[in-house]
C-alpha atoms as a PDB file:
ATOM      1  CA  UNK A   1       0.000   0.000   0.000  1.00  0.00           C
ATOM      2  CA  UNK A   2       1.283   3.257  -0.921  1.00  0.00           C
ATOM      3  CA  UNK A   3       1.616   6.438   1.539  1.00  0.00           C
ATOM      4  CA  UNK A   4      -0.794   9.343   0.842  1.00  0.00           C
ATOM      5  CA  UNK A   5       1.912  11.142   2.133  1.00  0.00           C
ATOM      6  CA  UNK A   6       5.771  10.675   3.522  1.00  0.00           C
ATOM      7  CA  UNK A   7       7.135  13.975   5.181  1.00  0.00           C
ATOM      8  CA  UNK A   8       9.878  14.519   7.592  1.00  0.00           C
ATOM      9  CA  UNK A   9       9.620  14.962  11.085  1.00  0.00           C
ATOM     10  CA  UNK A  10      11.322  15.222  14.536  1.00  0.00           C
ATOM     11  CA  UNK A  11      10.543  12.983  17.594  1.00  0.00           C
ATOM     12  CA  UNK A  12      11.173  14.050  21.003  1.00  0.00           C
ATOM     13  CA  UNK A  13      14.072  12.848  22.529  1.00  0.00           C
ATOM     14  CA  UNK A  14      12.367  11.195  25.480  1.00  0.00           C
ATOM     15  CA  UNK A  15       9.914   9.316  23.231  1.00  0.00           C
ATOM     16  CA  UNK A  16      12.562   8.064  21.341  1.00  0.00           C
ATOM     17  CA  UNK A  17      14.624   7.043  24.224  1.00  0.00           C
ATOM     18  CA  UNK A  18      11.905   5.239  25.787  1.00  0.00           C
ATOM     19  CA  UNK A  19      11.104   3.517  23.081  1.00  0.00           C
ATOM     20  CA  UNK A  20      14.877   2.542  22.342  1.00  0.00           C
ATOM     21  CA  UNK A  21      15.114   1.308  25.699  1.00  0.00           C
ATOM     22  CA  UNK A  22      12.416  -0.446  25.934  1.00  0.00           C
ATOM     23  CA  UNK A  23      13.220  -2.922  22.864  1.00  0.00           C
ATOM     24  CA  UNK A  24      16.626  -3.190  24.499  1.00  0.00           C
ATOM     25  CA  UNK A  25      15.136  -4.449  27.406  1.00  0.00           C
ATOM     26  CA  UNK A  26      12.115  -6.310  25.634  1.00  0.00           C
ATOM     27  CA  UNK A  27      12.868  -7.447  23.017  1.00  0.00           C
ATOM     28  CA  UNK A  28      11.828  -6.255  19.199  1.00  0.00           C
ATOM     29  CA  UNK A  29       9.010  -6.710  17.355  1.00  0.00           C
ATOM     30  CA  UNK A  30       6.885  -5.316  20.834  1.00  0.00           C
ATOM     31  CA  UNK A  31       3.734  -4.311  20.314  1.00  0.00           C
ATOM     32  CA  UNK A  32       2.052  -1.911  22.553  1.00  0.00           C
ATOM     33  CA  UNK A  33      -1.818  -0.820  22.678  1.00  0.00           C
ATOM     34  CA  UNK A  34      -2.816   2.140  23.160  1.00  0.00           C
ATOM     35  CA  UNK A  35      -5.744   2.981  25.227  1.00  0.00           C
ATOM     36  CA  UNK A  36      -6.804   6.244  24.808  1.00  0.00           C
ATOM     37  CA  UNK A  37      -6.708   6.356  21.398  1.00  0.00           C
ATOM     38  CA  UNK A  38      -9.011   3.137  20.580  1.00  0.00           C
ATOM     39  CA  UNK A  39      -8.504  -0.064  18.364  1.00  0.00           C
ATOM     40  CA  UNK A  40      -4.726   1.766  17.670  1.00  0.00           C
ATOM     41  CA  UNK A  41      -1.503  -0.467  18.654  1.00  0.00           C
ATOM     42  CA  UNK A  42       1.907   0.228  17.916  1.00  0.00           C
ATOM     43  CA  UNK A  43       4.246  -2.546  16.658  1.00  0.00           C
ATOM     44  CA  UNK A  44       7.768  -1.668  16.948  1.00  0.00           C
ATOM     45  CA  UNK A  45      11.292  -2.825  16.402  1.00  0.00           C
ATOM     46  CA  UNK A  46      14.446  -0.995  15.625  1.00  0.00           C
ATOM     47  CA  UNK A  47      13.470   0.106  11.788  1.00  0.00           C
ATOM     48  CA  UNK A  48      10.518   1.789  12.095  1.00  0.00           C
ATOM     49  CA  UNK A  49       7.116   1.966  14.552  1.00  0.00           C
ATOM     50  CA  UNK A  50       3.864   0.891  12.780  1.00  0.00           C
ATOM     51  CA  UNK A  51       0.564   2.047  14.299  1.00  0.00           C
ATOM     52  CA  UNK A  52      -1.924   0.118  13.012  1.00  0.00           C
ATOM     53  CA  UNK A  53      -5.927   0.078  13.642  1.00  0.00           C
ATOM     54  CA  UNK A  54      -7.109  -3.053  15.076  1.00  0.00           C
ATOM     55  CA  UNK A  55     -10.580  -2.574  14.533  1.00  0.00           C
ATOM     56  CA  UNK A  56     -10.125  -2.857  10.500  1.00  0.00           C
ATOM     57  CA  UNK A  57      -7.931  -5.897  10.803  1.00  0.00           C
ATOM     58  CA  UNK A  58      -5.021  -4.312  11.266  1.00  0.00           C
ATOM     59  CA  UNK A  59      -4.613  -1.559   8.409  1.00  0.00           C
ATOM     60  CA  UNK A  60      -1.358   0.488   8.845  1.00  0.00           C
ATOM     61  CA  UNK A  61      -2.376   4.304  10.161  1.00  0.00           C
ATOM     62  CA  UNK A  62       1.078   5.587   9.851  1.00  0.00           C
ATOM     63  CA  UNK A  63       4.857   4.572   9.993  1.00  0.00           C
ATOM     64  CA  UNK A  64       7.868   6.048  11.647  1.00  0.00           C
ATOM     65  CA  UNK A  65      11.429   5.070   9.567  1.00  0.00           C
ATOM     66  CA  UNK A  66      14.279   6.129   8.807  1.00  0.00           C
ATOM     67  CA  UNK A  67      15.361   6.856  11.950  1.00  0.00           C
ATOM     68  CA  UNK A  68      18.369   9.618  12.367  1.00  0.00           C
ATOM     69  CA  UNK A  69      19.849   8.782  15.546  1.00  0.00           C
ATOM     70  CA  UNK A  70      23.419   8.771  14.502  1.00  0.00           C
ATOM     71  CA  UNK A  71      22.943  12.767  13.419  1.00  0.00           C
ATOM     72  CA  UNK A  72      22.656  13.469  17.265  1.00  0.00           C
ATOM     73  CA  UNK A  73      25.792  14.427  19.521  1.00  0.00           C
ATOM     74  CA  UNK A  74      23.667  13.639  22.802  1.00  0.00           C
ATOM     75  CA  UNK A  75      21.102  11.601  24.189  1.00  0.00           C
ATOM     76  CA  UNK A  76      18.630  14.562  25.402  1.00  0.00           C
ATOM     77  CA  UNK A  77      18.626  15.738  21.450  1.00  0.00           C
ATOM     78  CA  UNK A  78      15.622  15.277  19.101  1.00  0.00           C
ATOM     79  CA  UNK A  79      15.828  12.197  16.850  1.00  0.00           C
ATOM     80  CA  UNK A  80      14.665  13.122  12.604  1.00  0.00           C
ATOM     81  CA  UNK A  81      12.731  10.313  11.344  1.00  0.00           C
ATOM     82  CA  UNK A  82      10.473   9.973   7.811  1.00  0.00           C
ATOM     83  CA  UNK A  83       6.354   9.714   8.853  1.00  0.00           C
ATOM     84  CA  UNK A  84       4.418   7.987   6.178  1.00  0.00           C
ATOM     85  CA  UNK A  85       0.492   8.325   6.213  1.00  0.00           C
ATOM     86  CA  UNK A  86      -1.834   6.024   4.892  1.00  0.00           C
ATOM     87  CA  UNK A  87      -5.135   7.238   6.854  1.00  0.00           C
ATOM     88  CA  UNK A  88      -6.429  10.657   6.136  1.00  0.00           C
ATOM     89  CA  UNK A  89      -7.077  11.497   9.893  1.00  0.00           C
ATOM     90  CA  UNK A  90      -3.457  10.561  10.534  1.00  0.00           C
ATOM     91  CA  UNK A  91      -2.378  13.827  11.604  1.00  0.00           C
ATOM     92  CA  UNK A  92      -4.740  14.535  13.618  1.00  0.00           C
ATOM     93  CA  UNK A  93      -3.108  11.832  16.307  1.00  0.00           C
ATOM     94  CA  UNK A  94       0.577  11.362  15.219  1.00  0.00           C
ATOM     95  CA  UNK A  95       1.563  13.614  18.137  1.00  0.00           C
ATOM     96  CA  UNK A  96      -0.776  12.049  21.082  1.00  0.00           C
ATOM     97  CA  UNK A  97       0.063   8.979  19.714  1.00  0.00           C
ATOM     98  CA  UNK A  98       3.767   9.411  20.403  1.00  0.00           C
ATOM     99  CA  UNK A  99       2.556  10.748  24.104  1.00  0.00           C
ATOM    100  CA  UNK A 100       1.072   7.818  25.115  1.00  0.00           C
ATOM    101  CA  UNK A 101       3.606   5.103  23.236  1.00  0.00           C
ATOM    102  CA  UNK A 102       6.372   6.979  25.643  1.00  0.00           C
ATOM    103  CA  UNK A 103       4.106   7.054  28.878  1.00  0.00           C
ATOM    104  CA  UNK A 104       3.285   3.383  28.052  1.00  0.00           C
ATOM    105  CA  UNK A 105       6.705   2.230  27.213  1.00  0.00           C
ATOM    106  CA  UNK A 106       8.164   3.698  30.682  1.00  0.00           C
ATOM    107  CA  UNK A 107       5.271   2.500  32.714  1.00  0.00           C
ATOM    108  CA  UNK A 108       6.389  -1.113  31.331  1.00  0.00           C
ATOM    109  CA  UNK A 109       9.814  -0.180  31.796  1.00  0.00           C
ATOM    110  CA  UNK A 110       9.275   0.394  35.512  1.00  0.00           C
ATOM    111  CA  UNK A 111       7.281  -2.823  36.356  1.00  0.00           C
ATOM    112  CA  UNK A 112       9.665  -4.495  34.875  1.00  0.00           C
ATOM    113  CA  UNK A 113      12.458  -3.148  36.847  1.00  0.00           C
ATOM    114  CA  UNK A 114      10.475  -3.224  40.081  1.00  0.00           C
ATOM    115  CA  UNK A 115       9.676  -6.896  38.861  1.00  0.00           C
ATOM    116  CA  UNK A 116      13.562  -7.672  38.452  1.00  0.00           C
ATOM    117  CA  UNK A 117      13.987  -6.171  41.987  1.00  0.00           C
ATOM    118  CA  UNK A 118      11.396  -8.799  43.751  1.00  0.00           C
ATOM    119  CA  UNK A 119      13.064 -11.627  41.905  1.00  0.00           C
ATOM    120  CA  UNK A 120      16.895 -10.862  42.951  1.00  0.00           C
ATOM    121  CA  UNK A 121      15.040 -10.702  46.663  1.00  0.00           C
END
């Protein structure tokens, strides 16, 4: 399927980060769903983060890629990426989409953490 549209754009540094961590820790493909924005889950490994809409068998909303990491000198830096559309409503939830994939992400990062800490007691 073919993008409506592919444009460039910048993620936050602590979404990115999160997210990086978090398939360290993991493992990749993870797949995360996302509650506040309904039927979407986000299926991610190191290439590129696919949200996807589960209530229409799983047609791809939008794709992160490309990812510029290397261009940054530190970690608290923005990361560039590519953002391919394929819905038309897309934009209207690329950026609370992110939110909540980061807020998710370290929420699981922390139980799992908290869970390695009740296991070494």
């Amino acid at each position: 399927m073919e993008p409506i549209r592919v444009m460039p754009k910048t993620i936050p540094a602590t979404v990115y980060n999160h997210v990086r961590l978090a398939l360290l820790r993991i493992g990749t493909p993870s797949q995360f769903e996302l509650t506040t924005h309904r039927g979407l889950i986000m299926i991610l490994n190191r290439q590129l983060w696919r949200c996807v809409d589960s209530t229409s068998g799983g047609r791809t909303i939008m794709i992160w890629q490309s990812f510029k990491a290397d261009m940054r000198r530190a970690l608290h830096e923005p990361v560039g990426c590519e953002l391919s559309i394929y819905h038309m409503h897309a934009g209207l939830v690329m950026g609370s989409v992110l939110d909540e994939l980061s807020d998710i992400v370290a929420d699981r990062l922390q139980r799992q953490a908290v869970d390695l800490q009740l296991n070494e007691n």
